[in-house]
Protein backbone atom coordinates (compact mmCIF):
# COMPACT_ATOMS: atom_id res chain seq x y z
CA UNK A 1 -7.18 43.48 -3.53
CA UNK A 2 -3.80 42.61 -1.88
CA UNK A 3 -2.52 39.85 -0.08
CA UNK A 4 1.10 40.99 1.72
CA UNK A 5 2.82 42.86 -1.48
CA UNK A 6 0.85 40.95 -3.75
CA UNK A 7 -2.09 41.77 -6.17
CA UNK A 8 -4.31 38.89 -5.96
CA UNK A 9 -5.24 37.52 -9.07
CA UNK A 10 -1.48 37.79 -10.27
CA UNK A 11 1.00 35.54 -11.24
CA UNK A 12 4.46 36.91 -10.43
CA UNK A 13 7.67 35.90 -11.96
CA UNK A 14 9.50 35.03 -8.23
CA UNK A 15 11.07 31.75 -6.35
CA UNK A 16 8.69 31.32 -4.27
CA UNK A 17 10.96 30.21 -1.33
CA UNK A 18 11.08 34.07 -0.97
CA UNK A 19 7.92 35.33 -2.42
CA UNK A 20 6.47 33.34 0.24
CA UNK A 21 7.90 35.04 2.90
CA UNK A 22 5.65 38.48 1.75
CA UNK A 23 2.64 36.84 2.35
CA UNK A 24 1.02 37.02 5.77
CA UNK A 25 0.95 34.24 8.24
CA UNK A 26 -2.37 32.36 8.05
CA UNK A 27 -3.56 33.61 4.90
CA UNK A 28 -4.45 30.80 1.98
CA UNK A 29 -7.70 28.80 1.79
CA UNK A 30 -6.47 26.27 -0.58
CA UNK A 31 -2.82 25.45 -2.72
CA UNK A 32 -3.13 23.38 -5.48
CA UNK A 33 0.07 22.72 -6.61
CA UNK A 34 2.49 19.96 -8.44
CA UNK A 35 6.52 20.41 -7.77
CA UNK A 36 9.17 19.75 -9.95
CA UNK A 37 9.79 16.08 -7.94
CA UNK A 38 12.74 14.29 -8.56
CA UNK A 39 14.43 15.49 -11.69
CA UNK A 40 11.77 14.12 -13.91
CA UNK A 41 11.58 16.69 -16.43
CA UNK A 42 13.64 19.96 -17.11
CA UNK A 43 12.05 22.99 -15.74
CA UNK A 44 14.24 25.31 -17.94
CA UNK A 45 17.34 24.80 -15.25
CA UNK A 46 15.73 25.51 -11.61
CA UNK A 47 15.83 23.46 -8.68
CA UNK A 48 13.75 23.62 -5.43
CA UNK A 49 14.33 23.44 -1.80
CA UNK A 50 11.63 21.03 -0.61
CA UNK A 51 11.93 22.12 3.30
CA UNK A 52 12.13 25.28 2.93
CA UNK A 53 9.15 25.77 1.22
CA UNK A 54 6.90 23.37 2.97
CA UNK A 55 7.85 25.49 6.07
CA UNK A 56 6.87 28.84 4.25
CA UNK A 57 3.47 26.76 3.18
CA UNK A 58 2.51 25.81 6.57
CA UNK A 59 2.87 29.47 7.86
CA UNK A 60 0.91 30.87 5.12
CA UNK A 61 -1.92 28.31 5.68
CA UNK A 62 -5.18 28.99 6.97
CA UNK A 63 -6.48 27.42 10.08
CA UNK A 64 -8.51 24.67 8.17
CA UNK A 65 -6.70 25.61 5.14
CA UNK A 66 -6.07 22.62 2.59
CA UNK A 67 -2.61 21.59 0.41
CA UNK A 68 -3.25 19.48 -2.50
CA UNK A 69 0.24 18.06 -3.33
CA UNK A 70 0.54 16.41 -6.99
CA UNK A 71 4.00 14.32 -6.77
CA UNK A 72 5.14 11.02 -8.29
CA UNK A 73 8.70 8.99 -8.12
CA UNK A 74 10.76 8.45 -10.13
CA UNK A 75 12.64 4.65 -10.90
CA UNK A 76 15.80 4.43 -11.57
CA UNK A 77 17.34 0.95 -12.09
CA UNK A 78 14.41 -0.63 -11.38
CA UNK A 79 13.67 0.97 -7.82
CA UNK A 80 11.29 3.74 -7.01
CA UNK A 81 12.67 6.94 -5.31
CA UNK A 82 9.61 7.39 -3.12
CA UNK A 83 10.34 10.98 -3.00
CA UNK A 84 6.09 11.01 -2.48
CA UNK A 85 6.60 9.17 0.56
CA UNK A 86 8.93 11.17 1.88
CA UNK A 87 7.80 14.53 1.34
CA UNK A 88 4.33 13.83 2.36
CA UNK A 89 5.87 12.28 5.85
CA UNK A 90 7.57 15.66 6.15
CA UNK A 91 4.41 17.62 6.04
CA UNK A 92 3.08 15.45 8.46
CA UNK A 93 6.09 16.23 11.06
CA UNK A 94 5.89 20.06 10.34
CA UNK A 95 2.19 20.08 11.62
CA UNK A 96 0.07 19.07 8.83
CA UNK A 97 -2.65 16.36 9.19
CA UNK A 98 -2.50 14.20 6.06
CA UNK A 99 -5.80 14.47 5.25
CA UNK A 100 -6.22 11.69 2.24
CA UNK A 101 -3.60 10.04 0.04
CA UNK A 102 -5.56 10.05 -3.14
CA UNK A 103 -4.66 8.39 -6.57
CA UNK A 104 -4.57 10.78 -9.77
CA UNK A 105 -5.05 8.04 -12.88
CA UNK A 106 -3.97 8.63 -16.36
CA UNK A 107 -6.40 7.46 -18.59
CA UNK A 108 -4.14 7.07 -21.35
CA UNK A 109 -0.75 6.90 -20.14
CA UNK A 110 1.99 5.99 -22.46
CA UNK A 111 4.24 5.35 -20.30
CA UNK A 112 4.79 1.17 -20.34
CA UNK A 113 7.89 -1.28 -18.75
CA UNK A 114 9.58 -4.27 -19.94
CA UNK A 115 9.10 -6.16 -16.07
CA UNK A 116 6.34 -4.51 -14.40
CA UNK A 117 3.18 -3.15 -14.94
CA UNK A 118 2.46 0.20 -16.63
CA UNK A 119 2.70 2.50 -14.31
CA UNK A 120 -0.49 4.92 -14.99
CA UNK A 121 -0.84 7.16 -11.83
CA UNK A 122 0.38 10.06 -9.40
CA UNK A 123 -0.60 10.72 -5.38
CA UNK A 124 -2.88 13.81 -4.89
CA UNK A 125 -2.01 14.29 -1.31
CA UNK A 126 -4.45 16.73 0.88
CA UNK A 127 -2.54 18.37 3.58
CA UNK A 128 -4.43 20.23 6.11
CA UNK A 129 -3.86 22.90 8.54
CA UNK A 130 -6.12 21.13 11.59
CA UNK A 131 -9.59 19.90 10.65
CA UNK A 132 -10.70 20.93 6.57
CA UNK A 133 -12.71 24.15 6.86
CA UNK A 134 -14.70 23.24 3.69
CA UNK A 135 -15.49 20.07 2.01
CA UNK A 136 -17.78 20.19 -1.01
CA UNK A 137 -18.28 16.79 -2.15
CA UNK A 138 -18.28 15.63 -5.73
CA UNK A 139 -20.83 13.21 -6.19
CA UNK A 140 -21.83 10.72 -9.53
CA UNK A 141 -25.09 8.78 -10.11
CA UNK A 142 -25.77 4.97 -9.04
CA UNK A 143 -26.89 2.62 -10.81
CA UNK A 144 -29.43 1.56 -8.78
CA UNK A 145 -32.13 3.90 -6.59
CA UNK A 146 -35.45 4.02 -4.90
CA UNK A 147 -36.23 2.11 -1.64
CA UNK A 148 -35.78 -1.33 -1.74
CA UNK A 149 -35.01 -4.22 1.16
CA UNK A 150 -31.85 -3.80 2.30
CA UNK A 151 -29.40 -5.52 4.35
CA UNK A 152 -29.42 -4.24 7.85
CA UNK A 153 -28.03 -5.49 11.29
CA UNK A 154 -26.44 -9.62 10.47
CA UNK A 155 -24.69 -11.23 13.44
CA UNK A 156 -23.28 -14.05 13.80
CA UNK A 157 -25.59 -16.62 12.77
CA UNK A 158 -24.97 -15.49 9.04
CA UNK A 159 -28.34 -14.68 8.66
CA UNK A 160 -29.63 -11.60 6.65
CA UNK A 161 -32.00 -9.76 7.69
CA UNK A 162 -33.60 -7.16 5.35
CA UNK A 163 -35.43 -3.67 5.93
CA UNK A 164 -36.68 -0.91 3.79
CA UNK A 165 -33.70 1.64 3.26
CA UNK A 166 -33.47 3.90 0.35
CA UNK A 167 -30.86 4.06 -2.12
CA UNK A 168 -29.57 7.55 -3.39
CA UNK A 169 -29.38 8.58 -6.56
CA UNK A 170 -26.32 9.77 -6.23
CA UNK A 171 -23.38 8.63 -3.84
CA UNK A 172 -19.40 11.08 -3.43
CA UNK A 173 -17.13 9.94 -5.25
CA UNK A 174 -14.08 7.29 -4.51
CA UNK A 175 -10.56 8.86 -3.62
CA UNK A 176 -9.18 7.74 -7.32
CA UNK A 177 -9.88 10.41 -10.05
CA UNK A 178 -9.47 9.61 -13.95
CA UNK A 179 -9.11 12.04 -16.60
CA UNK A 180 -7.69 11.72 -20.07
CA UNK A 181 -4.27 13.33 -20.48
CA UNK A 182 -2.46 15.08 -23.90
CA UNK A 183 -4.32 18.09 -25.82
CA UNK A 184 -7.93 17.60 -25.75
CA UNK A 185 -8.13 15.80 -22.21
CA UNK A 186 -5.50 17.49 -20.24
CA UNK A 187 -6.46 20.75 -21.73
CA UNK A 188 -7.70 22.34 -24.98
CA UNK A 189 -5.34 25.07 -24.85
CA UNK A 190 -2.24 24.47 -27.20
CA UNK A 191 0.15 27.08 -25.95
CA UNK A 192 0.28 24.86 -22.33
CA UNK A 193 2.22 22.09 -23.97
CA UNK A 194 5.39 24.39 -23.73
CA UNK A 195 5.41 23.46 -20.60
CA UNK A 196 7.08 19.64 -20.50
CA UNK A 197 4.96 19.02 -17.25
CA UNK A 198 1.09 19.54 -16.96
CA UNK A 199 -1.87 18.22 -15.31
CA UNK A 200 -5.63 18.48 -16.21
CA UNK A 201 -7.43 21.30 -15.68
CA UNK A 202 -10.52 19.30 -14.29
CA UNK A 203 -8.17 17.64 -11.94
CA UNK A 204 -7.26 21.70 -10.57
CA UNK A 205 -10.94 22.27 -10.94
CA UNK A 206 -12.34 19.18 -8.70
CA UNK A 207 -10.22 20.10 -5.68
CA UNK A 208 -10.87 23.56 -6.01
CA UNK A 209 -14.19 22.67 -5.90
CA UNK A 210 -13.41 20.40 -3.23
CA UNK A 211 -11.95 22.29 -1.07
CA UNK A 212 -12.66 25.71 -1.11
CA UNK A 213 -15.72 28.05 -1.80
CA UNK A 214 -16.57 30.93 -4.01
CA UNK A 215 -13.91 34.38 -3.03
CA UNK A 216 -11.49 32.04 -1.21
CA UNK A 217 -7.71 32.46 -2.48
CA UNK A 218 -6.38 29.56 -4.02
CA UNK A 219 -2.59 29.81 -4.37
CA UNK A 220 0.07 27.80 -6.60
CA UNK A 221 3.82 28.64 -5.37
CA UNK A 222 4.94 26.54 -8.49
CA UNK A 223 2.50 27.11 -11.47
CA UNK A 224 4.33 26.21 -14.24
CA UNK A 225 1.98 26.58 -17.25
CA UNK A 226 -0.80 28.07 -15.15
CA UNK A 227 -3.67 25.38 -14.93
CA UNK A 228 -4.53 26.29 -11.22
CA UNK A 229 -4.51 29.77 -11.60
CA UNK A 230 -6.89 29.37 -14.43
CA UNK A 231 -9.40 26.91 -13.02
CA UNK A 232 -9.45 29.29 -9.71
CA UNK A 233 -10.42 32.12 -12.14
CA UNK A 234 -13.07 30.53 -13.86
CA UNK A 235 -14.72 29.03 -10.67
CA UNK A 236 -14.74 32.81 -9.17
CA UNK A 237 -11.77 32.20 -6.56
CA UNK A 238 -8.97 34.52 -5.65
CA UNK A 239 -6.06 33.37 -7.15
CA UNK A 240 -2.13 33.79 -6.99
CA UNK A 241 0.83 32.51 -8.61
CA UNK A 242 4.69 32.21 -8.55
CA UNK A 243 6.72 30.76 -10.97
CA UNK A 244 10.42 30.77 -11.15
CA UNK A 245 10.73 30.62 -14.50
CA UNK A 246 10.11 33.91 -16.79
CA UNK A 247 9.17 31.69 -19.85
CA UNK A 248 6.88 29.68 -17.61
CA UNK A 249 5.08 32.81 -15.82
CA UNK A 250 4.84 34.51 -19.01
CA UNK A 251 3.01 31.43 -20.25
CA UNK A 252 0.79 30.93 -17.19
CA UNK A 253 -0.61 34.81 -17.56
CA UNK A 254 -1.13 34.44 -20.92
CA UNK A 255 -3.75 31.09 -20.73
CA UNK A 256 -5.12 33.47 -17.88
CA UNK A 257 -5.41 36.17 -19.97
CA UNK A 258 -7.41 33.78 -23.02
CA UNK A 259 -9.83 32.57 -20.47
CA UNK A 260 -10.58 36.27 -19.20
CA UNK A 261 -11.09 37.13 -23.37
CA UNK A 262 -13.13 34.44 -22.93
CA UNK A 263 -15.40 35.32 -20.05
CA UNK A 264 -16.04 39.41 -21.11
C-alpha cells in the first residue's frame, strides 16, 4: 500500500522537510513525533527548520487528524528557552487547535540542579486538525466503587445534600503520564540506546492508542531510533517514517524488523 511515493510501513532515510512534500494533502491520522528541540543533544550533525515543517505537517493532516508533539527547553544560565512555548503557539497560528498541553514525567530522572528543583518532565502537546476524529480513552481503576450517597446539588447555605450515585470502577486517566525511563522502562531493546535521545515506547503506544484506531497511518517525520514506528506496528496501524540520519534510519528499521521476528 502507498501513500504519495511512499510504501507504507517504511522508514525512509530522507529530511523530511522534503519527503513531506510527496505525501498527499490531507492524508495522516495521527504523528507521534519528538524533534531535535533546542540543541539538546547531537543528532549526528543535522539541524531542522521548525516552520517549514510544521507547514508541511498541517497540509498532510487529516481533517480531525491529531499531532502529538514531545518537546522540552532547554536552560541556559539559569533561564529556560521556552522553545515549547513557542513552537506550540506557532501551530496554533498555522491552523491547529491545541488540543491539550499534557505533562510527560520521568519517573527516574537524573537530571538534578544546584537552585531549583529537579526538573523531571517534557510537554506532550496534541495538535489537531479541527475537532479529534477519534479519542479512545485510557482509563485506571478507583479506589472506591458501588453506589453510595453522594454529594449532589449544594448552594449557598453550605449545606450537603446527598443522593444515591454510583461510583465507577474505573475513571480516564489525568493529562500527566509516568513511565520509567533507561533500558528496561524506556525500552527493552538495547540497540535503541545508540540513539542519545529516546522516549518510552508505552508513552508512543498510549497516544496511539489514544488517538487513532486499528489501519489508521501513524506517521513520525523525525524517528530517530524508531519507537513510534514500532509501537504503530505492533498495535496493527499503518506506519511511516523519515529520518535524516542514515545511522538513525538504519537503526529505526532494524528494532522494526526484531519486533516483526517477533510477531511471525
Amino acid at each position: 500500500m502507498f501513500l504519495g511515493e511512499y510504501q507504507l510501513n517504511n522508514i525512509y532515510n530522507v529530511d523530511c522537510a522534503l519527503g513531506m512534500q510527496k505525501i498527499p494533502n490531507n492524508s495522516i491520522d495521527l504523528i507521534v513525533t519528538s524533534p531535535p528541540y533546542d540543541d539538546l543533544r547531537d543528532y549526528n550533525g543535522y539541524k531542522f527548520n521548525f516552520e517549514r515543517i510544521a507547514e508541511e505537517i498541517y497540509r498532510i493532516m487529516k481533517l480531525g487528524g491529531v499531532v502529538v508533539w514531545v518537546v522540552g527547553d532547554k536552560i541556559k544560565n539559569g533561564n529556560k528557552s521556552l522553545t515549547s512555548f513557542r513552537q506550540a503557539i506557532h501551530f496554533q497560528e498555522i491552523g491547529f487547535n491545541v488540543h491539550d498541553t499534557m505533562i510527560y514525567k520521568k519517573k527516574n530522572t537524573p537530571f538534578m540542579r544546584s537552585n531549583a528543583y529537579t526538573n523531571c518532565f517534557e510537554y506532550m502537546f496534541v495538535f489537531s486538525k479541527g475537532k479529534p476524529n477519534t479519542f479512545n480513552p485510557l482509563k485506571t481503576g478507583t479506589v472506591r466503587q458501588g453506589v453510595e450517597k453522594l454529594v449532589s446539588n449544594k448552594k449557598a447555605d453550605g449545606i450537603n445534600k446527598k443522593i444515591l450515585g454510583e461510583l465507577k470502577s474505573e475513571k480516564t486517566l489525568t493529562n500527566i503520564w509516568s513511565y520509567a525511563v533507561g533500558l528496561g522502562g524506556t525500552t527493552k531493546d538495547k540497540i535503541a540506546f545508540q540513539h542519545s535521545a529516546i522516549f518510552p515506547e508505552k508513552l508512543a503506544q498510549d497516544h496511539i492508542l489514544s488517538w487513532s484506531n486499528e489501519g489508521d497511518i501513524v506517521f513520525d517525520p523525525m524517528c530517530g531510533s524508531g519507537t513510534t514506528c514500532k509501537m504503530a506496528r505492533l498495535n496493527n496501524r499503518l506506519y511511516l517514517g523519515m529520518e535524516i540520519s542514515d545511522v538513525y534510519a538504519n537503526l529505526a528499521k532494524k528494532r522494526v524488523e526484531l519486533l516483526d521476528g517477533q510477531l511471525f
